[in-house]
N, C-alpha and C. Protein backbone atom coordinates (compact mmCIF):
# COMPACT_ATOMS: atom_id res chain seq x y z
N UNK A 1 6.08 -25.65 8.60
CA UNK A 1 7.25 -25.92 9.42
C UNK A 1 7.91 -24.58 9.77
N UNK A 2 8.07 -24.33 10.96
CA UNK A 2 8.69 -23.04 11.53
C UNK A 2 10.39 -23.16 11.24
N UNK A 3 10.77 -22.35 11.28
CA UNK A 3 12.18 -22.08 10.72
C UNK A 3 12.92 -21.34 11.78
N UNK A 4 13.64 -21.38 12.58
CA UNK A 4 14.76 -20.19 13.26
C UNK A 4 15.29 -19.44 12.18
N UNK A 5 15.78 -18.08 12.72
CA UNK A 5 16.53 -17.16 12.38
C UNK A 5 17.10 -16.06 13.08
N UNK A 6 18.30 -16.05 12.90
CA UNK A 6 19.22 -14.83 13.29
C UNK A 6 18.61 -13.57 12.81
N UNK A 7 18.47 -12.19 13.73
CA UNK A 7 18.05 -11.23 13.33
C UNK A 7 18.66 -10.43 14.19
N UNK A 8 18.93 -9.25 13.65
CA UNK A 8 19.79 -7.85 14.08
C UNK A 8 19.21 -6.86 14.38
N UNK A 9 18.82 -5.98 15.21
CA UNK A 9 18.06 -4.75 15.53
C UNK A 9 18.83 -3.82 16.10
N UNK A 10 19.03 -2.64 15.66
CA UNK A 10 19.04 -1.66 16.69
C UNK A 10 18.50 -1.85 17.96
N UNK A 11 19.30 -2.00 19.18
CA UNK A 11 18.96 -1.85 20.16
C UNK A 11 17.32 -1.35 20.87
N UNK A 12 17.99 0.07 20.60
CA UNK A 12 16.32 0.75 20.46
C UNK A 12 14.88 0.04 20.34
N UNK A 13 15.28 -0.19 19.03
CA UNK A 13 14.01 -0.98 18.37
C UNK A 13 13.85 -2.18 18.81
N UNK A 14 15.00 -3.09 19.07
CA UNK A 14 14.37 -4.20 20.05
C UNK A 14 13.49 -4.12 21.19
N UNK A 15 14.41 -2.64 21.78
CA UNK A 15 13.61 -2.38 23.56
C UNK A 15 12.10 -2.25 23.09
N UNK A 16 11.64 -1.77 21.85
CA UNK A 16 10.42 -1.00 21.83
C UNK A 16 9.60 -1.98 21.27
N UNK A 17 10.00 -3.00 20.26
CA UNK A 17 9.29 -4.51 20.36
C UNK A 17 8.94 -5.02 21.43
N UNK A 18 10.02 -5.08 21.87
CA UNK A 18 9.65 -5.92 23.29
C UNK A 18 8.56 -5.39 24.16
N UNK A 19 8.22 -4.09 24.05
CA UNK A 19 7.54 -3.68 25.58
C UNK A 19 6.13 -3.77 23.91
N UNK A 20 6.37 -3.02 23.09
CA UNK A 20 4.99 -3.51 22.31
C UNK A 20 4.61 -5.02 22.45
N UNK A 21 5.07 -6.07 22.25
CA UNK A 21 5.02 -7.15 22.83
C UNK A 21 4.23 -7.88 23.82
N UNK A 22 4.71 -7.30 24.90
CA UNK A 22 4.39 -7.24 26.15
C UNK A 22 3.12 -6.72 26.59
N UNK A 23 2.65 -5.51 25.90
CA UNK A 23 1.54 -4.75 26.23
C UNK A 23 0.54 -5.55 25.32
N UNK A 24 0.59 -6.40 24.27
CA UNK A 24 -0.21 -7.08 23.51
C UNK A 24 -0.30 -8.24 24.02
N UNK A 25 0.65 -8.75 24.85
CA UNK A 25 0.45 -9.95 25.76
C UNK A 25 0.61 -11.24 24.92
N UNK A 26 1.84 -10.91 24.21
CA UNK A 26 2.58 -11.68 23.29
C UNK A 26 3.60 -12.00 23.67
N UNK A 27 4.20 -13.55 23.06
CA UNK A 27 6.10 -13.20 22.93
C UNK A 27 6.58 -12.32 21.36
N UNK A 28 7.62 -12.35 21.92
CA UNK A 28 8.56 -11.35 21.07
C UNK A 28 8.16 -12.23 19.54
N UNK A 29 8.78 -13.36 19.57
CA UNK A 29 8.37 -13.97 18.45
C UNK A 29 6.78 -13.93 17.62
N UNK A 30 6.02 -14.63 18.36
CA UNK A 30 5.07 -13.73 17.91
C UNK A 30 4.38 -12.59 17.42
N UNK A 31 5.08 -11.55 17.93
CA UNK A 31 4.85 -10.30 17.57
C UNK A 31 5.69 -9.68 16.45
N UNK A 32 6.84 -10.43 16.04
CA UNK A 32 7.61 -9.54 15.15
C UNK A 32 6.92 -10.70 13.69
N UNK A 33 6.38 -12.15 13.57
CA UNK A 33 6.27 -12.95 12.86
C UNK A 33 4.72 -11.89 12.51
N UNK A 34 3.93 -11.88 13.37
CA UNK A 34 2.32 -10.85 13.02
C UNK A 34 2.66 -9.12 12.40
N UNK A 35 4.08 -9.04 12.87
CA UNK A 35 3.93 -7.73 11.93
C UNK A 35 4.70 -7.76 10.63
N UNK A 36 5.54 -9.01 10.75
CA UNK A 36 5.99 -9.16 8.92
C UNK A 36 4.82 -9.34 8.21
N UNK A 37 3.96 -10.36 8.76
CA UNK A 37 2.73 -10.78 7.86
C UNK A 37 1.66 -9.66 7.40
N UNK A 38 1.84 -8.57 8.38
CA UNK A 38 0.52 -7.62 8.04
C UNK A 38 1.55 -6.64 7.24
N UNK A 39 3.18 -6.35 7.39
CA UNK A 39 3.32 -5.52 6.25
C UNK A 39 3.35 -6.67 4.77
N UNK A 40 3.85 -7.58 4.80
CA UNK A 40 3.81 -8.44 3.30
C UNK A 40 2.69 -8.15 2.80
N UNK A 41 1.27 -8.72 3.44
CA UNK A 41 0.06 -8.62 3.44
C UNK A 41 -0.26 -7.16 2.46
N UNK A 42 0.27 -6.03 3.21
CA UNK A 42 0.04 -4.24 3.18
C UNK A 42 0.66 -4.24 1.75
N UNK A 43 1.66 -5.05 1.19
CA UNK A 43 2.17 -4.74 0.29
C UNK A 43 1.41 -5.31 -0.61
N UNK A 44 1.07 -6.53 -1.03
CA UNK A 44 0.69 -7.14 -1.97
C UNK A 44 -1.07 -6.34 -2.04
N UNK A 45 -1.95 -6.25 -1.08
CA UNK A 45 -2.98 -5.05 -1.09
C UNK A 45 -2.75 -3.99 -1.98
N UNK A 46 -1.59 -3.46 -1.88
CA UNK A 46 -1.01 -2.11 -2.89
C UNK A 46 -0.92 -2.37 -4.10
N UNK A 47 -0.19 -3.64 -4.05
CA UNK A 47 -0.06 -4.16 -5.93
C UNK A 47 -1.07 -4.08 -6.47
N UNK A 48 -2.34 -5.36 -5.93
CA UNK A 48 -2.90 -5.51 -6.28
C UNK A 48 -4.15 -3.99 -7.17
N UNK A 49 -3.89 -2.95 -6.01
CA UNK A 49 -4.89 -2.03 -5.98
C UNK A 49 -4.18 -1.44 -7.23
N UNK A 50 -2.78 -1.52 -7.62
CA UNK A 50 -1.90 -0.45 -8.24
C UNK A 50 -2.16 -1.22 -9.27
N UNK A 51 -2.09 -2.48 -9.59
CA UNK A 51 -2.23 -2.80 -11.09
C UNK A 51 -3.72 -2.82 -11.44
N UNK A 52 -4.96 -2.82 -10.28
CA UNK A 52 -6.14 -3.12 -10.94
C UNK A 52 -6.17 -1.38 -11.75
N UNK A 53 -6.08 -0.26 -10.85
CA UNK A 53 -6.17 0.71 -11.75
C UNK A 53 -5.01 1.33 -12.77
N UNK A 54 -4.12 0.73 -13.17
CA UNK A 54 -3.59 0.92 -14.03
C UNK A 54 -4.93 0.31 -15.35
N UNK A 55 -4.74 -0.94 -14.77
CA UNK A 55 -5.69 -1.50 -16.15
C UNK A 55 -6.69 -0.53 -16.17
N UNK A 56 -7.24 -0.19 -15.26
CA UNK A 56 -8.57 1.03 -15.86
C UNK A 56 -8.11 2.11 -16.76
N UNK A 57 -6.67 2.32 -16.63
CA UNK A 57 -6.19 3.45 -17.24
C UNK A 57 -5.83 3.00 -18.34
N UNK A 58 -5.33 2.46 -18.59
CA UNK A 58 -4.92 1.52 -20.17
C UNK A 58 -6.01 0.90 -21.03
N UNK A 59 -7.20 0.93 -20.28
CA UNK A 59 -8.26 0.63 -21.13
C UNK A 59 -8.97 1.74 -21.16
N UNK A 60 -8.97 3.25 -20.81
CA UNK A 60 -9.09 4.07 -21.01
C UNK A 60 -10.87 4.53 -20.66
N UNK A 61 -11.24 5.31 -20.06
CA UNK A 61 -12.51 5.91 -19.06
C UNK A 61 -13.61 6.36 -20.40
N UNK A 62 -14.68 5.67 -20.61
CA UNK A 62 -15.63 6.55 -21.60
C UNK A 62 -16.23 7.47 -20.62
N UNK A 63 -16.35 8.78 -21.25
CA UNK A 63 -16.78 9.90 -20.72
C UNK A 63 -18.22 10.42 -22.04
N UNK A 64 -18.44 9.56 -22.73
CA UNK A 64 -19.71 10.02 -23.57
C UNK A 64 -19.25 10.94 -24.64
N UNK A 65 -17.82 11.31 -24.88
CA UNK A 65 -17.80 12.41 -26.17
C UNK A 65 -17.28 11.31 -27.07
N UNK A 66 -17.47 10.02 -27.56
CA UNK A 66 -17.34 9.14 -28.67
C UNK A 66 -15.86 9.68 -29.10
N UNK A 67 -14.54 10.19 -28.41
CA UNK A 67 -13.67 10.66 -28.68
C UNK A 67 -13.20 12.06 -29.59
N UNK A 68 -14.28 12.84 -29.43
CA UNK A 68 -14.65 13.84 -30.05
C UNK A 68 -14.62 15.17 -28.95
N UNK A 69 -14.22 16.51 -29.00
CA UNK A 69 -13.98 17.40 -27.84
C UNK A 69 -15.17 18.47 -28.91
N UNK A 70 -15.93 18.59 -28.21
CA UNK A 70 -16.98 19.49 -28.78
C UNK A 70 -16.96 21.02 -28.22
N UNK A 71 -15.92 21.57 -27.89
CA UNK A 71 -15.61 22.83 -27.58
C UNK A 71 -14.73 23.14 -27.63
N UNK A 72 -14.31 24.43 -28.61
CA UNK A 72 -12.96 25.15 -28.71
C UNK A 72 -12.40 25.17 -27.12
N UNK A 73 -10.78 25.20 -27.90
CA UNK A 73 -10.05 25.67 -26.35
C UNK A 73 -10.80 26.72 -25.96
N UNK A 74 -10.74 27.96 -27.07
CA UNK A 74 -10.81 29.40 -26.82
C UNK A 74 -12.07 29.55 -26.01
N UNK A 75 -12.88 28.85 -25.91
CA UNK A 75 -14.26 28.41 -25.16
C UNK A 75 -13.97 28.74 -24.17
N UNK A 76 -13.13 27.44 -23.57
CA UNK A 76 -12.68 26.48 -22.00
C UNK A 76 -12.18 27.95 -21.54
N UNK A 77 -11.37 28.52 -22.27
CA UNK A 77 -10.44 29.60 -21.82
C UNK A 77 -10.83 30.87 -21.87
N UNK A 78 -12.20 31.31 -22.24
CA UNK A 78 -12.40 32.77 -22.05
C UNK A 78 -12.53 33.26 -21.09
N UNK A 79 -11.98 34.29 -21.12
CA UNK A 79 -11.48 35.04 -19.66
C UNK A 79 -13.43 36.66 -20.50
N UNK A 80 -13.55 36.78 -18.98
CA UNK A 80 -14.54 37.44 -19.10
C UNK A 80 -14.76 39.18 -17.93
């Protein structure tokens, strides 16, 4: 079920909906309802991406040293 709503714009930004609008061969409505959906959309994409690699990070990356560093700093760090 579609819903009305009151909405406020800077001027500006209305004029520049509108002619984006227009050049997509849309109404106004249409076009401002398709770009809430693709930023909501843009956002929840981010979550999703932001919590899957957190979990990679919290379960932490095997790199093959069984948690063991098999070389002095003084190694890593000799200057030659």
């Amino acid at each position: 079920m579609k819903r009305n709503i009151t909405l406020s714009l800077p001027r500006l930004l209305l004029s520049k909906a509108k002619l984006a609008a227009v050049r997509q061969e849309k109404s106004l409505s249409e076009f401002i309802r398709e770009a809430l959906a693709e930023k909501i959309e843009e956002g929840s994409d981010y979550q999703k991406a932001k919590r899957r690699q957190q979990d990679i990070l919290s379960q932490g990356i095997e790199l093959g040293t069984d948690g063991r560093i098999s070389v002095a700093r003084e190694e890593l760090h000799e200057r030659r």
